[in-house]
PDB file of N, CA and C in Angstrom:
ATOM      1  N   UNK A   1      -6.871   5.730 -50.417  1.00  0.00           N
ATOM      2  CA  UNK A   1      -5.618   5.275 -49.838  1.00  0.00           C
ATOM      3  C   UNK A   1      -5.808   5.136 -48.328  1.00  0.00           C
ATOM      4  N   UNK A   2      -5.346   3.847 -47.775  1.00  0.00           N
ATOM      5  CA  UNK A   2      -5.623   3.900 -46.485  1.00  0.00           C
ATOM      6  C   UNK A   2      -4.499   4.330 -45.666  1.00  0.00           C
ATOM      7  N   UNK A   3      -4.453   5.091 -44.709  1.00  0.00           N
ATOM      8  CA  UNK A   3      -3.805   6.000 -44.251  1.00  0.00           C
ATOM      9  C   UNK A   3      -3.657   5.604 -42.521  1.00  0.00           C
ATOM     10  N   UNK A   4      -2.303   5.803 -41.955  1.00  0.00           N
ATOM     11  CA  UNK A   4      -2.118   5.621 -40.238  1.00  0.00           C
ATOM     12  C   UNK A   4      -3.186   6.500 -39.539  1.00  0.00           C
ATOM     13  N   UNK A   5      -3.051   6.133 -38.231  1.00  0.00           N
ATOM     14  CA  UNK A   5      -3.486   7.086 -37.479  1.00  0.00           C
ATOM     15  C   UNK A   5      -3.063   8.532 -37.433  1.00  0.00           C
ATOM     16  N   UNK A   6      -3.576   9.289 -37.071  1.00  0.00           N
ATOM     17  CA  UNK A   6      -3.173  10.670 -36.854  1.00  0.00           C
ATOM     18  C   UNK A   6      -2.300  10.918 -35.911  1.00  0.00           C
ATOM     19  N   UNK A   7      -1.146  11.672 -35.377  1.00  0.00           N
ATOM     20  CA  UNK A   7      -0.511  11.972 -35.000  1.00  0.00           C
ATOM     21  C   UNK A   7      -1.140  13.519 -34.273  1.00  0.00           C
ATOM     22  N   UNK A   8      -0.205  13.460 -33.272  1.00  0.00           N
ATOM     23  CA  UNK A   8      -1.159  14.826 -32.298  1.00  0.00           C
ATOM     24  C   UNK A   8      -0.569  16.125 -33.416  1.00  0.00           C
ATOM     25  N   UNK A   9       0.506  16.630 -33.941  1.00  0.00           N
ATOM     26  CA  UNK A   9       0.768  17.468 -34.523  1.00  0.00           C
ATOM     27  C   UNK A   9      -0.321  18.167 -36.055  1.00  0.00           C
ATOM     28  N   UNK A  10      -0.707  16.726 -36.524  1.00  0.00           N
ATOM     29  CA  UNK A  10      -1.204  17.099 -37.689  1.00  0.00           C
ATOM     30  C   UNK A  10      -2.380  17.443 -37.554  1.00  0.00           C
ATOM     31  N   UNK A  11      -3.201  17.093 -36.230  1.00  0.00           N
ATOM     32  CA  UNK A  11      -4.723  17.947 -36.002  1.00  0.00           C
ATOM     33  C   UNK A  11      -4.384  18.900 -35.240  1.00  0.00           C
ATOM     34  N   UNK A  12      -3.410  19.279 -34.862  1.00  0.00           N
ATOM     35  CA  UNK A  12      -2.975  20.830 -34.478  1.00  0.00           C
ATOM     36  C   UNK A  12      -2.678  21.551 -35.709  1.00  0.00           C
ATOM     37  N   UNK A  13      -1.789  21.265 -36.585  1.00  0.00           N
ATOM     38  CA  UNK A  13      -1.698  21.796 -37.812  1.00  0.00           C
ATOM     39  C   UNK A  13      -3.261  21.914 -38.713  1.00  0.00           C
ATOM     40  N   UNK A  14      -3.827  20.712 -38.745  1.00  0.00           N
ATOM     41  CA  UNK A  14      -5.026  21.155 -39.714  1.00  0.00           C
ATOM     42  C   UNK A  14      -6.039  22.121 -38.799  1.00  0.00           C
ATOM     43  N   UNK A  15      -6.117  21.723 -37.316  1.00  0.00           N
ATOM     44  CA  UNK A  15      -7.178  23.266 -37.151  1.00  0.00           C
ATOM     45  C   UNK A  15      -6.625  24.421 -37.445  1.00  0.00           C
ATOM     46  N   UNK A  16      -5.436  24.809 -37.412  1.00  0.00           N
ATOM     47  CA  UNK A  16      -5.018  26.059 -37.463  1.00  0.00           C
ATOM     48  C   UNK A  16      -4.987  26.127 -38.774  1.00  0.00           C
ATOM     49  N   UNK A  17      -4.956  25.512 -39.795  1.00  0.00           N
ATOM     50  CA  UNK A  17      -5.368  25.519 -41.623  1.00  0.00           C
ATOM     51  C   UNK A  17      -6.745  26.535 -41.907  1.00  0.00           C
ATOM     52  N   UNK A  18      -7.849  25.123 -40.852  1.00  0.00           N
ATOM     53  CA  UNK A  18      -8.689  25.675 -40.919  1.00  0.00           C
ATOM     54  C   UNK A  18      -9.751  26.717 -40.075  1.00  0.00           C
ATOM     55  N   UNK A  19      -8.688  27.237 -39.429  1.00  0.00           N
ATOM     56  CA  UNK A  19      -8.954  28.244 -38.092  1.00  0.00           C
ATOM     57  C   UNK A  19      -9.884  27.493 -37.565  1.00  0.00           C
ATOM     58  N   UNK A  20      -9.889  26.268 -36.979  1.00  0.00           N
ATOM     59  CA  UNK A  20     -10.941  26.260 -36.136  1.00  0.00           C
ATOM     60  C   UNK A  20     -10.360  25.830 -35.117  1.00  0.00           C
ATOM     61  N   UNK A  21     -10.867  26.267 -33.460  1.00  0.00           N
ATOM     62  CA  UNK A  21     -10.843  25.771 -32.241  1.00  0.00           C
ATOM     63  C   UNK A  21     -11.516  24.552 -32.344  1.00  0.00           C
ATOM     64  N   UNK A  22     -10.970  24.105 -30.855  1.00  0.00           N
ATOM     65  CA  UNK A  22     -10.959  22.625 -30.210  1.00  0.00           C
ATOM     66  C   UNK A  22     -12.374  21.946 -30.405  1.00  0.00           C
ATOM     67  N   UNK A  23     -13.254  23.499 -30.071  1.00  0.00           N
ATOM     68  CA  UNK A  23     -14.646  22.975 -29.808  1.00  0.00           C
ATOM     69  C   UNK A  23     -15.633  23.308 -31.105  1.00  0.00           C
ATOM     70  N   UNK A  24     -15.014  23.836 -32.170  1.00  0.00           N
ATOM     71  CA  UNK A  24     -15.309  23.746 -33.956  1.00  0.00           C
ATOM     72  C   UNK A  24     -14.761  22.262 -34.176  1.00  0.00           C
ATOM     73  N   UNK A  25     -13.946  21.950 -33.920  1.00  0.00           N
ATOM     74  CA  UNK A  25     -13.317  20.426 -34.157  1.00  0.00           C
ATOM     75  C   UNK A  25     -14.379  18.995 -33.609  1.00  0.00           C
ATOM     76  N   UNK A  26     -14.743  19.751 -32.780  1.00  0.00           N
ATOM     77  CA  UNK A  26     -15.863  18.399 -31.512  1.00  0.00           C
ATOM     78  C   UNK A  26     -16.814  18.559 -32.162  1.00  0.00           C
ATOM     79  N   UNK A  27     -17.278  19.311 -32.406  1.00  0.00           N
ATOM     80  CA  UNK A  27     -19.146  19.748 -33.265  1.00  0.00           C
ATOM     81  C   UNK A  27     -18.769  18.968 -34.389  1.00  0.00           C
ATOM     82  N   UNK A  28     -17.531  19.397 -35.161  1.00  0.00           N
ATOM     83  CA  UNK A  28     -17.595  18.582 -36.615  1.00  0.00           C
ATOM     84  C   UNK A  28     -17.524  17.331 -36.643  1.00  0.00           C
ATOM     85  N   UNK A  29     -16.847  16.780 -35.581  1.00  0.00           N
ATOM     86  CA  UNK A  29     -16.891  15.462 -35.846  1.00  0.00           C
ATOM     87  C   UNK A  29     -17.731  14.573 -34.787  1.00  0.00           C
ATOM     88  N   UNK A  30     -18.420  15.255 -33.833  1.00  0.00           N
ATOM     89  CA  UNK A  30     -18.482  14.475 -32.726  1.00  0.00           C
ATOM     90  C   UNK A  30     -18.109  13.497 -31.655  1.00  0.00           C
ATOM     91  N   UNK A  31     -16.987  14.161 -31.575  1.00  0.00           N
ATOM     92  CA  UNK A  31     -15.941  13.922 -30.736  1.00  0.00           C
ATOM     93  C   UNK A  31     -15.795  14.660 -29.731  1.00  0.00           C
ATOM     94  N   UNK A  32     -15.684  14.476 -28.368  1.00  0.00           N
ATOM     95  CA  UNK A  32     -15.661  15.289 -27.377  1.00  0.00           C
ATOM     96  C   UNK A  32     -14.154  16.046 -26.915  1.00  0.00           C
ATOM     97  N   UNK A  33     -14.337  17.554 -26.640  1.00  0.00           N
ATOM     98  CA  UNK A  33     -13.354  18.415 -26.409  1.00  0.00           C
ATOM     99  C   UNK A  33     -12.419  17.766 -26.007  1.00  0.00           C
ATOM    100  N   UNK A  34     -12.269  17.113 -24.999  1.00  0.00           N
ATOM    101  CA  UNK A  34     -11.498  17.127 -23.678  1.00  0.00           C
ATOM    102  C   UNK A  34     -10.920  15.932 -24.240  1.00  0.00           C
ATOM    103  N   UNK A  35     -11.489  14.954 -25.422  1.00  0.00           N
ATOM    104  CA  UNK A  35     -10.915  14.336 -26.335  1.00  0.00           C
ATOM    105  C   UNK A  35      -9.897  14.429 -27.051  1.00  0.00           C
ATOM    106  N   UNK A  36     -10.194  15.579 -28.013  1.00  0.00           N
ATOM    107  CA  UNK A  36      -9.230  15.874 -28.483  1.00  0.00           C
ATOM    108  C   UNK A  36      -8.581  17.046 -28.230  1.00  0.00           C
ATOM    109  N   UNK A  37      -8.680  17.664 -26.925  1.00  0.00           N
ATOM    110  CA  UNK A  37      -7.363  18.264 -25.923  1.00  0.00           C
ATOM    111  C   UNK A  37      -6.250  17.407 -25.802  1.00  0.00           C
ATOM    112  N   UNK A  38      -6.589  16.216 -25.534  1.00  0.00           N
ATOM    113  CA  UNK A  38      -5.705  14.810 -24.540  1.00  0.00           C
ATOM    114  C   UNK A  38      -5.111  14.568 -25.890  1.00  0.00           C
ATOM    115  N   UNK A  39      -5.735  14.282 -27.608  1.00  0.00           N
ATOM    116  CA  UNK A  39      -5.090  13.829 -28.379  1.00  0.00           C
ATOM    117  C   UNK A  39      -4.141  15.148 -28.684  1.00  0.00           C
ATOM    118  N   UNK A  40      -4.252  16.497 -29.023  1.00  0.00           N
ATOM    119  CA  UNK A  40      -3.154  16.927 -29.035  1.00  0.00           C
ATOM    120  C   UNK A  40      -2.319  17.284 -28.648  1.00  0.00           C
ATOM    121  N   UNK A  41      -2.337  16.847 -27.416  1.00  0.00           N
ATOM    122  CA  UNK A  41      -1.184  17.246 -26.411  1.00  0.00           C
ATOM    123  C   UNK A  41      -0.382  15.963 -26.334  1.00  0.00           C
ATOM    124  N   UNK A  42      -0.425  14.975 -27.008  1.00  0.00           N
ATOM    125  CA  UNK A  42       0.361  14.039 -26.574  1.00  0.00           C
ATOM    126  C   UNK A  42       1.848  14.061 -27.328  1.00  0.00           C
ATOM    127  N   UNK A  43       2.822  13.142 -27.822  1.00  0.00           N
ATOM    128  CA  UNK A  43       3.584  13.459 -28.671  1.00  0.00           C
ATOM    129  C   UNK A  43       3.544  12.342 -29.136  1.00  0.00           C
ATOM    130  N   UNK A  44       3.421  12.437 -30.880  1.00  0.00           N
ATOM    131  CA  UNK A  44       3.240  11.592 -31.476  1.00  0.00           C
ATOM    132  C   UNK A  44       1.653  10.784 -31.749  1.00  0.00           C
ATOM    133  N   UNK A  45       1.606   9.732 -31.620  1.00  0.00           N
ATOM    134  CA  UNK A  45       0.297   8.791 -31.999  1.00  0.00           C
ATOM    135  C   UNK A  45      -0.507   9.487 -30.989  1.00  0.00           C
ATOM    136  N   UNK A  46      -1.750   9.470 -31.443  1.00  0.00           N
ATOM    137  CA  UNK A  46      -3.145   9.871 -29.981  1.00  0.00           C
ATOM    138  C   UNK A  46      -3.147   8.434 -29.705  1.00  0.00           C
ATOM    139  N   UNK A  47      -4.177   8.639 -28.533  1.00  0.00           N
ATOM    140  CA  UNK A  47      -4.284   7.131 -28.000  1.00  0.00           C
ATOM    141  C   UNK A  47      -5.999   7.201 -28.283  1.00  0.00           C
ATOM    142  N   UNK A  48      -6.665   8.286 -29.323  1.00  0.00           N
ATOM    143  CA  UNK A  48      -8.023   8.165 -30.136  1.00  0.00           C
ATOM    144  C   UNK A  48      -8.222   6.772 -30.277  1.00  0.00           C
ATOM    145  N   UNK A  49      -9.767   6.651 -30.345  1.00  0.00           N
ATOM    146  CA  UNK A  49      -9.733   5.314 -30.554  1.00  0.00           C
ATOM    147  C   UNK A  49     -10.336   5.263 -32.044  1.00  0.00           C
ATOM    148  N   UNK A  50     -10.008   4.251 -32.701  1.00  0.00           N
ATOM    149  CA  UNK A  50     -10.191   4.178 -34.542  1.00  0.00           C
ATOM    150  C   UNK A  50     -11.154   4.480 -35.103  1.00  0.00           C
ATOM    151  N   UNK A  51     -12.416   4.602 -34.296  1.00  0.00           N
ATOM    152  CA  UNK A  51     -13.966   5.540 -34.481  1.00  0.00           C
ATOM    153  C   UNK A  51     -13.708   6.853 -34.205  1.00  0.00           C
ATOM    154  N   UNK A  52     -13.002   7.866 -33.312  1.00  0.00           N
ATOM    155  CA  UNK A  52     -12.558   8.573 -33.109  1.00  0.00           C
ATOM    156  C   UNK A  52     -11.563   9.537 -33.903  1.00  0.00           C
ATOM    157  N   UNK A  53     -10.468   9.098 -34.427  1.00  0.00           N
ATOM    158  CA  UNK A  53      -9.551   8.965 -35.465  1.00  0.00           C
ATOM    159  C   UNK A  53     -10.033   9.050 -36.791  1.00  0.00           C
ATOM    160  N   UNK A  54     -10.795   8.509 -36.839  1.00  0.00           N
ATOM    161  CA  UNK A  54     -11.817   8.671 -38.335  1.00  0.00           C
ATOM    162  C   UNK A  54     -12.737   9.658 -38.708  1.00  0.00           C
ATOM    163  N   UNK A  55     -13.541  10.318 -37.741  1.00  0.00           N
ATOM    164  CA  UNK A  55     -14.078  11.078 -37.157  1.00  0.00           C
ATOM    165  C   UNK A  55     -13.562  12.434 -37.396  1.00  0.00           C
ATOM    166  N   UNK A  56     -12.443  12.594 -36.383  1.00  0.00           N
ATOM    167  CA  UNK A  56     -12.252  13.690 -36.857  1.00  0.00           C
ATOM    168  C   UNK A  56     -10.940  14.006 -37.993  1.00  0.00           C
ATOM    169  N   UNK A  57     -10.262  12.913 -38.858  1.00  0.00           N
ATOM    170  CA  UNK A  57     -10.116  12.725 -40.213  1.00  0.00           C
ATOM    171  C   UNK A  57     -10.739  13.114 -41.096  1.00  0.00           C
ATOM    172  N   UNK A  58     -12.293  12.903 -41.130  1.00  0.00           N
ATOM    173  CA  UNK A  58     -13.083  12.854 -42.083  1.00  0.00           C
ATOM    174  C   UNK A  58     -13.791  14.447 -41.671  1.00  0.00           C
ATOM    175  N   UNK A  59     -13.927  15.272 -40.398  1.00  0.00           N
ATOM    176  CA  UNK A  59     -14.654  16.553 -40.366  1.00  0.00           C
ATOM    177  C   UNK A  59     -13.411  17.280 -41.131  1.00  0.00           C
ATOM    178  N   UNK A  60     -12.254  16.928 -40.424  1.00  0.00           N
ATOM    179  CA  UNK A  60     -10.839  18.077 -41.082  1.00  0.00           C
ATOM    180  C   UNK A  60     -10.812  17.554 -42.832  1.00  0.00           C
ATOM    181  N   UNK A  61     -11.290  16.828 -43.248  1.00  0.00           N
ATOM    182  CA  UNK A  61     -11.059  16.406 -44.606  1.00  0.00           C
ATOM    183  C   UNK A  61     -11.900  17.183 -45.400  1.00  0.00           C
ATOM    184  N   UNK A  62     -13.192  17.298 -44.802  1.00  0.00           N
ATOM    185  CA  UNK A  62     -14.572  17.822 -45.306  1.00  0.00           C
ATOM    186  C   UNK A  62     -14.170  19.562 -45.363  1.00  0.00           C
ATOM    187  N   UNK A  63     -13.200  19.634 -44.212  1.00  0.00           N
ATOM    188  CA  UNK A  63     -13.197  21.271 -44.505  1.00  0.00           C
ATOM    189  C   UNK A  63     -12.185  21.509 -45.675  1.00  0.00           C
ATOM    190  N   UNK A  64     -11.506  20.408 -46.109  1.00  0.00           N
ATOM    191  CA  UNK A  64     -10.727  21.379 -46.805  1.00  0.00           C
ATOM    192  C   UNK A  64      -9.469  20.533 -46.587  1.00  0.00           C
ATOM    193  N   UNK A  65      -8.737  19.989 -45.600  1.00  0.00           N
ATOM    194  CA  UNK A  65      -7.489  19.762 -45.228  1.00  0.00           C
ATOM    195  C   UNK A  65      -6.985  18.108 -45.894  1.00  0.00           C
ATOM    196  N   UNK A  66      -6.023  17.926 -46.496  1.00  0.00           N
ATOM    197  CA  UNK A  66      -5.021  16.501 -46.810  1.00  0.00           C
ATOM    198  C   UNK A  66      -4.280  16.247 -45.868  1.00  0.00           C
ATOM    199  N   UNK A  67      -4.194  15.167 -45.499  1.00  0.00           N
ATOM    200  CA  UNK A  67      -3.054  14.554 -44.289  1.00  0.00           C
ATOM    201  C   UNK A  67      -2.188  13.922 -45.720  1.00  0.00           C
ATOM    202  N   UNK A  68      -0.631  14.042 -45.229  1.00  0.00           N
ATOM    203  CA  UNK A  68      -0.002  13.661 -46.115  1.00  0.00           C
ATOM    204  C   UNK A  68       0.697  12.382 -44.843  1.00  0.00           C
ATOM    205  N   UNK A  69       0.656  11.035 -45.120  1.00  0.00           N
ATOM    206  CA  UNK A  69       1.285  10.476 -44.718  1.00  0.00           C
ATOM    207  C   UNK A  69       3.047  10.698 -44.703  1.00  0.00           C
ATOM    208  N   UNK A  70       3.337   9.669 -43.557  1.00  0.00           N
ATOM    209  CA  UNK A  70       5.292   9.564 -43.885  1.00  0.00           C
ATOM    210  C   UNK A  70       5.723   8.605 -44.926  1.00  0.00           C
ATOM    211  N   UNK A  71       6.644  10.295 -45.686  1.00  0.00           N
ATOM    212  CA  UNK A  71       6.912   9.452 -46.954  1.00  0.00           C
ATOM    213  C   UNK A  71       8.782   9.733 -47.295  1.00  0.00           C
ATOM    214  N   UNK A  72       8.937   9.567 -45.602  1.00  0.00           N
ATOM    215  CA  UNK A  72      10.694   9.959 -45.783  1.00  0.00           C
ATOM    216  C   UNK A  72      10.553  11.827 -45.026  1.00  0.00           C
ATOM    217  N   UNK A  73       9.446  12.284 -44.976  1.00  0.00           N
ATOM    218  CA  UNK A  73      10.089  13.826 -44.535  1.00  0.00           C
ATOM    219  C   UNK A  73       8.612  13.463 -43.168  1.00  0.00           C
ATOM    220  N   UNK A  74       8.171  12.669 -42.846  1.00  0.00           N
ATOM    221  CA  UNK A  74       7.404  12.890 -41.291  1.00  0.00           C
ATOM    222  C   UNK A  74       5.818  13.139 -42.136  1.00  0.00           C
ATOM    223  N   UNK A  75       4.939  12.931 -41.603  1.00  0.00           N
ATOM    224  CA  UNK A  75       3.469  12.752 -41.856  1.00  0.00           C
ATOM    225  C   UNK A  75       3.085  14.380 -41.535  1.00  0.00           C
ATOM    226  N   UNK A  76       2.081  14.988 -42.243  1.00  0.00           N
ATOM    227  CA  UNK A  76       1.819  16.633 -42.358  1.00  0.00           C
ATOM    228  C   UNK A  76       0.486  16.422 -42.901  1.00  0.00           C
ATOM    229  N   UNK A  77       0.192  17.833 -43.039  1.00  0.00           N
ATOM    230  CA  UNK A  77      -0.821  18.147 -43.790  1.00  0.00           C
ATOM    231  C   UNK A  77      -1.131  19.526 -44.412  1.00  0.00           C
ATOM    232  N   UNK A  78      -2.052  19.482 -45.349  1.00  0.00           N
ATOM    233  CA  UNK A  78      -1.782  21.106 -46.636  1.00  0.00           C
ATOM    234  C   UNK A  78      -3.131  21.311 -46.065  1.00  0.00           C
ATOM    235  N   UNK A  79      -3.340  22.479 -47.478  1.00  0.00           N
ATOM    236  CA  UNK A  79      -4.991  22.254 -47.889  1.00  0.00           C
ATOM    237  C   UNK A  79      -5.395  22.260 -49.017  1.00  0.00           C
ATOM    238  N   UNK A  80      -5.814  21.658 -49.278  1.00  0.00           N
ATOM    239  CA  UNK A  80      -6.746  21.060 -50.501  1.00  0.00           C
ATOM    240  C   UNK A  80      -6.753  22.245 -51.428  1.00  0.00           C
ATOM    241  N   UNK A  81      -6.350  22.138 -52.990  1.00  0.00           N
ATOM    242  CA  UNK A  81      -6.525  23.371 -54.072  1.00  0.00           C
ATOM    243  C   UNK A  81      -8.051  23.310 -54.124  1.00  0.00           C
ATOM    244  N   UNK A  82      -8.997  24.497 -53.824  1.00  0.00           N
ATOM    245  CA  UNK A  82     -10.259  24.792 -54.758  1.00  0.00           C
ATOM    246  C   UNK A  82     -10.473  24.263 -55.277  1.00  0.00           C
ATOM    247  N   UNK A  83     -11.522  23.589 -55.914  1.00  0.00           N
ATOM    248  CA  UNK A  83     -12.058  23.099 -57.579  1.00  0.00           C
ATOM    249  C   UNK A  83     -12.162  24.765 -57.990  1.00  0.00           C
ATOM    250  N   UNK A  84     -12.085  25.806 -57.684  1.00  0.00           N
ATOM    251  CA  UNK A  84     -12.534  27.177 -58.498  1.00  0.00           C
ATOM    252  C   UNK A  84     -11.248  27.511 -59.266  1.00  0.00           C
ATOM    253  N   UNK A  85     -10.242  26.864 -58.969  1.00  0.00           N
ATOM    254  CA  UNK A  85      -9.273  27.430 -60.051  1.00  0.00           C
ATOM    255  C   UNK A  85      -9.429  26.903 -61.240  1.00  0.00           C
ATOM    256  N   UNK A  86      -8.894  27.544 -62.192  1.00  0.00           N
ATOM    257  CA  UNK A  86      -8.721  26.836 -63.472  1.00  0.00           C
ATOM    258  C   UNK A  86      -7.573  26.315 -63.994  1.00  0.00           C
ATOM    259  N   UNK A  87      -7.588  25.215 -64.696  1.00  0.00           N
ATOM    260  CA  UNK A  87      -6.223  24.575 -64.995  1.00  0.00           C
ATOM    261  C   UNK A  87      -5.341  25.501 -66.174  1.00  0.00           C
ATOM    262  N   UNK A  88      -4.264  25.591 -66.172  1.00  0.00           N
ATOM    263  CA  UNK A  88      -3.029  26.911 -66.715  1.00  0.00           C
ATOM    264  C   UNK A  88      -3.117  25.824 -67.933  1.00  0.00           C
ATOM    265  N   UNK A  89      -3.148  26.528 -69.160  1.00  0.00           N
ATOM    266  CA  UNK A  89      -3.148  25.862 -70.744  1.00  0.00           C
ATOM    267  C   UNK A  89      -1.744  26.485 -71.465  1.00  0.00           C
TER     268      UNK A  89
END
């Protein structure tokens, strides 16, 4: 599903999902700190650029985290169920 840009809230929300600081966030995606300092401090849209945006989409995805687009309640994000559970019969 192709999905908007990220919004500064929801990579504040997914590091803190996945406990990681600014500079766990830059290593994963290769994206520079001071990068995405500027993207979450803004309000609303980053001004990331779409290599950027993808980037670190795809490190927060890899750990674990769903961006839920706006679907009437504002764009968010969870975290991903385990594959270790088992399905309830």
């Amino acid at each position: 599903m192709k999905s908007g840009p990220l919004i500064s809230a929801q990579i504040r929300a997914a590091r803190a999902l996945v406990r990681w600081r600014a500079q766990d966030l830059a290593r994963e995606s290769s994206v520079g700190v001071a990068t995405i300092r500027r993207a979450e401090l803004t309000d609303g849209e980053t001004s990331m650029t779409a290599a950027n945006d993808l980037a670190v989409r795809r490190a927060l995805e890899a750990a674990g985290v769903e961006f839920i687009d706006e679907n009437g309640g504002g764009p968010g994000v969870r975290l991903r169920k385990s594959g270790k559970e088992k399905p309830r019969k």
